[in-house]
N, C-alpha and C. Protein backbone atom coordinates (compact mmCIF):
# COMPACT_ATOMS: atom_id res chain seq x y z
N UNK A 1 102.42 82.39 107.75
CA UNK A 1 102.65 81.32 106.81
C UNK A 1 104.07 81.43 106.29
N UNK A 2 104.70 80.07 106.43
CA UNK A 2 105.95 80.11 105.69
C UNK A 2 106.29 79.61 104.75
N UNK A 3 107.05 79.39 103.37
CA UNK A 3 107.25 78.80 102.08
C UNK A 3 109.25 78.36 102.52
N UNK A 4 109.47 77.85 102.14
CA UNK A 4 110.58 77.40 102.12
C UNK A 4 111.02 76.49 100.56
N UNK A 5 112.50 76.74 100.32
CA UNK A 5 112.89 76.03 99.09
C UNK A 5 113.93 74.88 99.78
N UNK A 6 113.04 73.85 99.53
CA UNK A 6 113.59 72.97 100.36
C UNK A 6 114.17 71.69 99.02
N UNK A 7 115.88 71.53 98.82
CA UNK A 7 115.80 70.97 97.28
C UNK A 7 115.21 71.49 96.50
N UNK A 8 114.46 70.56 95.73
CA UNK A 8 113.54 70.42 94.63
C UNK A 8 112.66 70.91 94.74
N UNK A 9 111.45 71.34 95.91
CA UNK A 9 110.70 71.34 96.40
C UNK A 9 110.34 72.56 96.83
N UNK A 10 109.43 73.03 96.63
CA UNK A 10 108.24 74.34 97.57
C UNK A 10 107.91 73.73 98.30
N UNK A 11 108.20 73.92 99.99
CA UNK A 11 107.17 73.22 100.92
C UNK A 11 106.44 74.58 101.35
N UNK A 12 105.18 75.10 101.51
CA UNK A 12 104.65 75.96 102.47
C UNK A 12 104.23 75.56 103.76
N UNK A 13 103.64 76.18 104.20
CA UNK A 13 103.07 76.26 105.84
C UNK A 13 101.97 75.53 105.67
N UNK A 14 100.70 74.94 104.67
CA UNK A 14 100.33 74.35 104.70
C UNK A 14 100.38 73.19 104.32
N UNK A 15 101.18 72.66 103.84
CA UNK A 15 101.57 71.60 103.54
C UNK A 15 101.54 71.12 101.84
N UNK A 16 101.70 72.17 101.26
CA UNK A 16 101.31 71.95 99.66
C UNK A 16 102.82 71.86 99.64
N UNK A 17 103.42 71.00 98.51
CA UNK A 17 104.67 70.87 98.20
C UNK A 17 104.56 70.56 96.55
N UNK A 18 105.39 71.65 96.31
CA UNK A 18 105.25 71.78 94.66
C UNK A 18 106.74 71.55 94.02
N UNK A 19 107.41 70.38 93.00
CA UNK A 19 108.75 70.45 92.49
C UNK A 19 108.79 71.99 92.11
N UNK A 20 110.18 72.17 92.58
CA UNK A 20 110.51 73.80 92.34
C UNK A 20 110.94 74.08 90.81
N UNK A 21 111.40 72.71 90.53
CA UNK A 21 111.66 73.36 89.07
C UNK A 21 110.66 73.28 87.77
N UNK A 22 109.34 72.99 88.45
CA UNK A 22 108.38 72.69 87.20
C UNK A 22 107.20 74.17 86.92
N UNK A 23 107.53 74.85 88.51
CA UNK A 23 106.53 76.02 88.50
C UNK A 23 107.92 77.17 88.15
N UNK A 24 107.08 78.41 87.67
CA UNK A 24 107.56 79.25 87.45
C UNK A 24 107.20 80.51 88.32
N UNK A 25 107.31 81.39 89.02
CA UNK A 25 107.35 82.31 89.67
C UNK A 25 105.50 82.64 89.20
N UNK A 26 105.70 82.63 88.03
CA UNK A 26 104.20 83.33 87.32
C UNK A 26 103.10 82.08 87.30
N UNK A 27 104.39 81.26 87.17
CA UNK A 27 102.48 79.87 87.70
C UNK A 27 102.13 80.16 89.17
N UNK A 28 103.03 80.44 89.89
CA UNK A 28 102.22 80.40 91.31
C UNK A 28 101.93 81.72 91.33
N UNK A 29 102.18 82.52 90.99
CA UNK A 29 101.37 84.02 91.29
C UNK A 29 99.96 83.82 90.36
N UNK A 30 99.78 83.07 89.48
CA UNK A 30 98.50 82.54 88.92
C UNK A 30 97.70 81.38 89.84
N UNK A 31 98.66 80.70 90.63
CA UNK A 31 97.73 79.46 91.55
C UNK A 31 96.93 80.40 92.27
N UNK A 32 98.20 81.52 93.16
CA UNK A 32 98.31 82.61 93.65
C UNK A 32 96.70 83.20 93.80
N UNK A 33 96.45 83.55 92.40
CA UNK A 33 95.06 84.62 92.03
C UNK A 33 94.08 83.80 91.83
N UNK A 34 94.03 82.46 91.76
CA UNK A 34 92.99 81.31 91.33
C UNK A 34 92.87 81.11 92.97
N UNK A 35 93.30 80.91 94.01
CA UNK A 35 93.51 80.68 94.93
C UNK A 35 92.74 81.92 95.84
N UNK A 36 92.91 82.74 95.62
CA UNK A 36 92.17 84.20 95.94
C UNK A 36 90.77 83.78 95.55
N UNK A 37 90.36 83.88 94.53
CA UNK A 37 89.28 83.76 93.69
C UNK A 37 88.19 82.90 94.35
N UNK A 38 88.89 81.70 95.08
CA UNK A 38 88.51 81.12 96.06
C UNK A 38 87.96 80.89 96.93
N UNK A 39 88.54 82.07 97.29
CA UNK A 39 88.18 82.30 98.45
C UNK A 39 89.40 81.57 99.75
N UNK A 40 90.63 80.61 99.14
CA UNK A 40 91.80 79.92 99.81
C UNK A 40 92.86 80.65 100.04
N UNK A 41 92.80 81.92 101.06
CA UNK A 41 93.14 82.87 101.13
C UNK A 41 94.53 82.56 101.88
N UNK A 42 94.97 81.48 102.45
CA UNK A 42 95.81 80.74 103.10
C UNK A 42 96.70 80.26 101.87
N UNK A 43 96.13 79.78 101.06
CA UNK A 43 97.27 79.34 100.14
C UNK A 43 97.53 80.20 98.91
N UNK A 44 96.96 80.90 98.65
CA UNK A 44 97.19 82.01 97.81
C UNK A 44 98.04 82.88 98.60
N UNK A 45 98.78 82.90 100.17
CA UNK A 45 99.77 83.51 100.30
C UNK A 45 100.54 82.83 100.14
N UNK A 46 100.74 81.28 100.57
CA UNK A 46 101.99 80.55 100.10
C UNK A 46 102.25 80.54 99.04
N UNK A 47 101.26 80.73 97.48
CA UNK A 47 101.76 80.62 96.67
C UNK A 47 102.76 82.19 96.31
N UNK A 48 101.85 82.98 96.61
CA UNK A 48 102.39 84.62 96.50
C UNK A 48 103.61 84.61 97.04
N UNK A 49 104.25 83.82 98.11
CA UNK A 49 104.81 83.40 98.93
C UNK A 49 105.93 82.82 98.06
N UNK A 50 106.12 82.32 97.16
CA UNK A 50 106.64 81.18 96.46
C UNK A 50 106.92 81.58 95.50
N UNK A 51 106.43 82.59 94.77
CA UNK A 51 106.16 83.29 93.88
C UNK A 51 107.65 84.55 94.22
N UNK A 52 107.77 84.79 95.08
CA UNK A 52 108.71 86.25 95.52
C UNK A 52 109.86 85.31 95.85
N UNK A 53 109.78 83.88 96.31
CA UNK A 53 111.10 83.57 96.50
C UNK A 53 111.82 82.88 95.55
N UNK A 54 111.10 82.78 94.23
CA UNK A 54 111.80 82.31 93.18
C UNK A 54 112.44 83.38 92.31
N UNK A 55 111.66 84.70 92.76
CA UNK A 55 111.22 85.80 91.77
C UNK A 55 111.33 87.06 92.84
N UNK A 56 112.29 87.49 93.54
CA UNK A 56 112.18 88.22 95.04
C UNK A 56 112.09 90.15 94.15
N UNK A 57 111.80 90.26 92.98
CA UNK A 57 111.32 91.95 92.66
C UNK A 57 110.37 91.59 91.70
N UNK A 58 109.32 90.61 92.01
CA UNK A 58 107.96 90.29 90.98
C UNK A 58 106.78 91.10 91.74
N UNK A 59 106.76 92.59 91.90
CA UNK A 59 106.35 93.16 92.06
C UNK A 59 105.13 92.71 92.02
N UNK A 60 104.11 92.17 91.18
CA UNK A 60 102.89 91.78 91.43
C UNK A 60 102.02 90.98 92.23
N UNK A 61 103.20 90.29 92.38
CA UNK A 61 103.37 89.04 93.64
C UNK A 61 103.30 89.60 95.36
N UNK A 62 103.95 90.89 95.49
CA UNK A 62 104.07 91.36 95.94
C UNK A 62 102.81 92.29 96.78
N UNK A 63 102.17 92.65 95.64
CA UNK A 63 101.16 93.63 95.35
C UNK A 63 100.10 92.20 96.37
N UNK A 64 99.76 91.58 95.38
CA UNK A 64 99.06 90.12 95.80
C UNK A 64 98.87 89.62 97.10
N UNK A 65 100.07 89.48 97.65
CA UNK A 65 100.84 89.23 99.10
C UNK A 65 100.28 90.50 99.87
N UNK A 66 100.31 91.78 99.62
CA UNK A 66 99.90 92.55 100.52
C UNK A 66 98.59 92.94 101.01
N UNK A 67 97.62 92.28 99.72
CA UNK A 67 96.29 92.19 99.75
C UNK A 67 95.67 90.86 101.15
N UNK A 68 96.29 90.00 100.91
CA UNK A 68 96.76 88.68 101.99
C UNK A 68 96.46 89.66 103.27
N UNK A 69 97.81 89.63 103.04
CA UNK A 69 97.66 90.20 104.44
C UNK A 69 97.34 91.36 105.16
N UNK A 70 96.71 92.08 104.20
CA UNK A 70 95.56 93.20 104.96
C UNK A 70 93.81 92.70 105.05
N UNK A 71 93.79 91.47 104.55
CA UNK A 71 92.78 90.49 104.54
C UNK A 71 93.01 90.23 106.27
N UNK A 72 94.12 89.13 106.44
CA UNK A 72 94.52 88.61 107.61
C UNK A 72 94.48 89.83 108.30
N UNK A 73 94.70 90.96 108.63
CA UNK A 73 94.95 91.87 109.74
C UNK A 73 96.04 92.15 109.91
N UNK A 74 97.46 91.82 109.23
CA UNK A 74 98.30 91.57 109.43
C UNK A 74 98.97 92.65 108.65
N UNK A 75 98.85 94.27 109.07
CA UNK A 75 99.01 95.03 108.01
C UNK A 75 100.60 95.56 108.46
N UNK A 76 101.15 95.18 109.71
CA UNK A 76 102.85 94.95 109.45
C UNK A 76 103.54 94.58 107.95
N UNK A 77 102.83 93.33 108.09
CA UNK A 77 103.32 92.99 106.85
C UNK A 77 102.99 93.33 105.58
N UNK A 78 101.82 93.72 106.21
CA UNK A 78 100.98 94.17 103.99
C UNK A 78 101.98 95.64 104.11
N UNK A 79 102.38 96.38 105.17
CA UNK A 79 103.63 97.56 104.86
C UNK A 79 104.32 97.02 104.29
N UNK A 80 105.13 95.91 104.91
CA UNK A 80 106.50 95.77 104.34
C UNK A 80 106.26 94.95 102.93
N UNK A 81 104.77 94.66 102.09
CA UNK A 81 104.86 94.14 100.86
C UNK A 81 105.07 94.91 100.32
N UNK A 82 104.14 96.27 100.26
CA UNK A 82 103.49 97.40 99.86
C UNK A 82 105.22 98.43 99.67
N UNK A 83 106.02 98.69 100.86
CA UNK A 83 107.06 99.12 100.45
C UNK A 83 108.17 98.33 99.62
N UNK A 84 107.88 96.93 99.49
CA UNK A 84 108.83 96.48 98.62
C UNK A 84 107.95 96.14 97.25
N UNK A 85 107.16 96.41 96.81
CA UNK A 85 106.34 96.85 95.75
C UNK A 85 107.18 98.41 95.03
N UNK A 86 107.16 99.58 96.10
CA UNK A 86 107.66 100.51 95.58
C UNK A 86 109.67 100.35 95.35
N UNK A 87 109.78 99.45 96.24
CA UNK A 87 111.51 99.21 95.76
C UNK A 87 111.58 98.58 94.30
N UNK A 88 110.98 97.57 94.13
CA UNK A 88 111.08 96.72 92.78
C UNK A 88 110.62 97.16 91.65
N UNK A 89 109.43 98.58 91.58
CA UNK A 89 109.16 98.84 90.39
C UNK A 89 110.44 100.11 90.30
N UNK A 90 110.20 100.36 88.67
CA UNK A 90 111.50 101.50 88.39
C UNK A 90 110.52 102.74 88.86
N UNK A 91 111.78 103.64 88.91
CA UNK A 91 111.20 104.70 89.39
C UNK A 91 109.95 105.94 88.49
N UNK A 92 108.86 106.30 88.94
CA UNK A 92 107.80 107.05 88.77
C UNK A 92 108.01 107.89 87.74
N UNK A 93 109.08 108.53 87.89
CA UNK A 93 109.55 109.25 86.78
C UNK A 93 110.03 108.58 84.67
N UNK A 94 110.63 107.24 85.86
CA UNK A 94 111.30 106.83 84.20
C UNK A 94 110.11 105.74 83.18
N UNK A 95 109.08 105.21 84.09
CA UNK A 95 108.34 104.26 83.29
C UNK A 95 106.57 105.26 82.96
N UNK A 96 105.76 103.57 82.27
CA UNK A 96 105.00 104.55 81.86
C UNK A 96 103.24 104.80 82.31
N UNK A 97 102.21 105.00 81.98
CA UNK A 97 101.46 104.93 82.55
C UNK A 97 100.86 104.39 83.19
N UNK A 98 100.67 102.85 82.56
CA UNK A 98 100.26 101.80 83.93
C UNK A 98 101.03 101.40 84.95
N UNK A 99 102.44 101.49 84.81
CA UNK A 99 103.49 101.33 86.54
C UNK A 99 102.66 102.62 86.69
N UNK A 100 102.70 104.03 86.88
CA UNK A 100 102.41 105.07 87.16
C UNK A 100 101.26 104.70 87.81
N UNK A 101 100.35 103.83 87.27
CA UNK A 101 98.94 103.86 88.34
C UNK A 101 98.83 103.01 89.13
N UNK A 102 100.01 101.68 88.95
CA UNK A 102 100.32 100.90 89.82
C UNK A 102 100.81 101.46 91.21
N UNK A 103 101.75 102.21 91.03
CA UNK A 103 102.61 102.57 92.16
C UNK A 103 101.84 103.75 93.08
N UNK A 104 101.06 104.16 92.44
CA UNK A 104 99.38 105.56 92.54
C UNK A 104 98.85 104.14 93.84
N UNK A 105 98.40 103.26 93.13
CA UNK A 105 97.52 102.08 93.72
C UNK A 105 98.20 102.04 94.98
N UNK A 106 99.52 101.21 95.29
CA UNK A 106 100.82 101.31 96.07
C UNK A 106 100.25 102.07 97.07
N UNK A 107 100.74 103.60 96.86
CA UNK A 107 100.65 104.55 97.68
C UNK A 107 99.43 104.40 98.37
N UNK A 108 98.65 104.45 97.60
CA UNK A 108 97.04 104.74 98.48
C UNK A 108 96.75 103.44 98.99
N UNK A 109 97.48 101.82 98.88
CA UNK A 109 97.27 100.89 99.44
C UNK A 109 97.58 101.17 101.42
N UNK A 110 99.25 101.93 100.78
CA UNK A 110 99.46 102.32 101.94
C UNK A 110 99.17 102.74 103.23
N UNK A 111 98.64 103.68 102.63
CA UNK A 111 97.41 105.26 103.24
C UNK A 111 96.74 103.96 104.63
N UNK A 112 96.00 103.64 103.43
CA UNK A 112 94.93 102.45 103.77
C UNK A 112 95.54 101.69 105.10
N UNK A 113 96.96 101.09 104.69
CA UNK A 113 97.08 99.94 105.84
C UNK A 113 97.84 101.47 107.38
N UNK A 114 98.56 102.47 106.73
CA UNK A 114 98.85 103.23 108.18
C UNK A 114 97.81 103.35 109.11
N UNK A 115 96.20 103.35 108.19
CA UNK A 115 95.15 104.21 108.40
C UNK A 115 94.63 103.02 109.59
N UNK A 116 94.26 102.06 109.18
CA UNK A 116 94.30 100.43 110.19
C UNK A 116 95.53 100.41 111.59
N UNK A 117 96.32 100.38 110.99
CA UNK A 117 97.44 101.07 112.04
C UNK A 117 97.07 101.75 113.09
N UNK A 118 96.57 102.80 112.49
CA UNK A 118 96.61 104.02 113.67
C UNK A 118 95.14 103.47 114.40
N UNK A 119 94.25 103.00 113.72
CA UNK A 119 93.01 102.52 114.27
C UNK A 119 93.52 101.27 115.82
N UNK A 120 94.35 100.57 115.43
CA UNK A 120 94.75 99.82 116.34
C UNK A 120 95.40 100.73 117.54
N UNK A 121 96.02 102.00 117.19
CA UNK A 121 97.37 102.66 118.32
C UNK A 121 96.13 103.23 119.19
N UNK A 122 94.74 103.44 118.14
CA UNK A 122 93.81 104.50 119.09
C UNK A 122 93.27 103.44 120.02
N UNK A 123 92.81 102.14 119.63
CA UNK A 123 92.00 101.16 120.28
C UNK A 123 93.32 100.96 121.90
N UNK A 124 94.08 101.70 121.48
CA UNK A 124 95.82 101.11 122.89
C UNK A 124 96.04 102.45 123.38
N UNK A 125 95.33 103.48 122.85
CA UNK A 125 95.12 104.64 123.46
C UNK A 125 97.10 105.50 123.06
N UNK A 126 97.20 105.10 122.08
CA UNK A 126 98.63 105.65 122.15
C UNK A 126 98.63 106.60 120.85
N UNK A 127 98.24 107.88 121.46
CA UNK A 127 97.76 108.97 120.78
C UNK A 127 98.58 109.20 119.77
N UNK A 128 100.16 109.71 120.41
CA UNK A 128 101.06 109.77 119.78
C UNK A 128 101.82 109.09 118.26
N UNK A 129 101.74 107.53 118.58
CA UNK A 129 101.43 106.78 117.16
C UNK A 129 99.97 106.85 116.30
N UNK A 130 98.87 107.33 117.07
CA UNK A 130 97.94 107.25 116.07
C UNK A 130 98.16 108.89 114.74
N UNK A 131 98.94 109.84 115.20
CA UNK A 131 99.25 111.11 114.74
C UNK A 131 99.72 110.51 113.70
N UNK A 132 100.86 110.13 114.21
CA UNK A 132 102.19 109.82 113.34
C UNK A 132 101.46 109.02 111.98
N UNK A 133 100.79 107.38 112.36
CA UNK A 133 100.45 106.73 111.37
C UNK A 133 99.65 107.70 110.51
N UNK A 134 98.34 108.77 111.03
CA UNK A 134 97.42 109.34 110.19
C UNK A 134 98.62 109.92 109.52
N UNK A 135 99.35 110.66 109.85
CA UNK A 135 100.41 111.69 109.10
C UNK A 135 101.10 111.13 107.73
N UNK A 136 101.65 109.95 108.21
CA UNK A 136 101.80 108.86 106.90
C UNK A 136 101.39 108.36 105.86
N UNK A 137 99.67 108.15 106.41
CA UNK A 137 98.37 108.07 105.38
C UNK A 137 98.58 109.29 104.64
N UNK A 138 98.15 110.56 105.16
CA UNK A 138 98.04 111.60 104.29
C UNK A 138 99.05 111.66 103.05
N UNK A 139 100.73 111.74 103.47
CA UNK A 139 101.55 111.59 102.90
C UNK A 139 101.54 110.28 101.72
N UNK A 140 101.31 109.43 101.87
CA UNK A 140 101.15 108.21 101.04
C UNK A 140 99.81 108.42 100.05
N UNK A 141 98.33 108.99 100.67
CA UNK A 141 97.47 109.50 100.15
C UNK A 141 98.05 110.87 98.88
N UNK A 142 99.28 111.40 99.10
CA UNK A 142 98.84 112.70 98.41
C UNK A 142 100.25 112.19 97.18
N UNK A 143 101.65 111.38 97.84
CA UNK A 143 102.17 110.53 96.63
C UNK A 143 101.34 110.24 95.91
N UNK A 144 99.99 109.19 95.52
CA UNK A 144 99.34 108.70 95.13
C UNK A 144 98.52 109.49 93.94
N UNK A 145 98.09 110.74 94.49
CA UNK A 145 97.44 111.78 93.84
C UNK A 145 98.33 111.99 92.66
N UNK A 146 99.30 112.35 92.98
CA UNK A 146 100.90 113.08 92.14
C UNK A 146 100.89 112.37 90.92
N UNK A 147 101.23 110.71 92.10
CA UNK A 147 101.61 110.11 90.57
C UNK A 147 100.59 109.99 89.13
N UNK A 148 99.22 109.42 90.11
CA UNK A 148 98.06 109.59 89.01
C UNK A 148 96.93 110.29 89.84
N UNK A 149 96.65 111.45 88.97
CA UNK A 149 95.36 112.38 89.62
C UNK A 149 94.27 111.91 89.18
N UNK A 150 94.14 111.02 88.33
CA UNK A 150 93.05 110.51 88.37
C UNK A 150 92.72 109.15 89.00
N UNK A 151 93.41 108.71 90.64
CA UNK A 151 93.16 107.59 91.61
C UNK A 151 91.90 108.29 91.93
N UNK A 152 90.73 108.02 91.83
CA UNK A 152 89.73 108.24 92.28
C UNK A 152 89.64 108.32 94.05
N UNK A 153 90.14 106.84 94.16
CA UNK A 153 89.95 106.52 95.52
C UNK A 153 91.19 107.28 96.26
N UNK A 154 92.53 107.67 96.08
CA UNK A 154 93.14 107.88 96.82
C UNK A 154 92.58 109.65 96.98
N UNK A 155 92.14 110.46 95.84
CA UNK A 155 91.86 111.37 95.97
C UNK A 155 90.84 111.45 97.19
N UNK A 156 89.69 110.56 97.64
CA UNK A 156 88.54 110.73 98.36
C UNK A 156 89.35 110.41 99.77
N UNK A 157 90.83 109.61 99.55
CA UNK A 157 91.29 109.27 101.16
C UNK A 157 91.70 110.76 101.89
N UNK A 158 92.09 111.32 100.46
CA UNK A 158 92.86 112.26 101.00
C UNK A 158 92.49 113.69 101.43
N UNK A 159 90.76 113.66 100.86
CA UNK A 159 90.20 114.31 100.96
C UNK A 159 89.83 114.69 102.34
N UNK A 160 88.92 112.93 102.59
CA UNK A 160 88.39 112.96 104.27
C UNK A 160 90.08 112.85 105.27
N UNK A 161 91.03 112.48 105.31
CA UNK A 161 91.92 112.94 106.01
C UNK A 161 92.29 114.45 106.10
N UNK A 162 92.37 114.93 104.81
CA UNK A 162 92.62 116.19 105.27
C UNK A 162 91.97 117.36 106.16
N UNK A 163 90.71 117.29 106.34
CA UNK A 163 89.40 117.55 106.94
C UNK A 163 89.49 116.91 108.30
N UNK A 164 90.47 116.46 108.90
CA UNK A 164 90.99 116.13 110.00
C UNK A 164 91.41 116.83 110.78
């Protein structure tokens, strides 16, 4: 799906066209989550979509977008949300507990999409990338831990990977 700022105009890939100057980055990351809710999983990326190009370090938007597209299968891209999630928030060290469990979330989103990854390299028999991706999971699994030890879930990823 593509969004484009065309003039005035949001056009997406489905054909919704919204004046650009009446929405705000945060109305469509709200059409965005109403759109999810939905179950209109197509246009809740254009809006998420729309949302990052008005607003390109709205980290939540981001977050949103990567959910999309690990829905779709499309976990190329839920990486490259998921790592520009960790570019746009400040760093782990300087903010405060909820970025901290955000970026916890992040990590172990990660885990998650290498982990799909490598499921695909094994289904292509390409042993070698399926290592590598698990290796990444773990690593992304045990960031996750660090930042907040109490991720329930990333703790249990990292558990059954390690036991690997």
């Amino acid at each position: 799906m593509a969004t484009l700022l065309l003039g005035a105009f949001v056009i997406t890939s489905t054909g919704f066209a919204t004046p650009a100057s009446t929405l705000s980055p945060e109305a469509h990351y709200q059409l965005a989550l109403d759109a999810e809710l939905q179950g209109a999983f197509a246009h809740a990326e254009d809006q998420f979509l729309a949302a990052v190009l008005l607003n390109p370090v709205m980290a939540e938007a981001y977050l949103g977008l990567s959910a999309v597209y690990i829905r779709f299968g499309r976990f190329a891209k839920a990486r490259e949300a998921l790592l520009t999630v960790i570019r746009t928030l400040p760093d782990s060290k300087l903010v405060g507990p909820q970025y901290r469990a955000a970026l916890s979330m992040t990590y172990n989103n990660l885990g998650v999409v290498e982990e799909f990854i490598a499921e695909g390299a094994l289904q292509a028999r390409r042993l070698d990338a399926v290592r590598q991706h698990v290796q990444l999971a773990v690593g992304y699994y045990q960031r996750a831990v660090e930042l907040d030890p109490r991720n329930a879930q990333a703790r249990v990823n990292l558990h059954l990977r390690k036991g690997l």
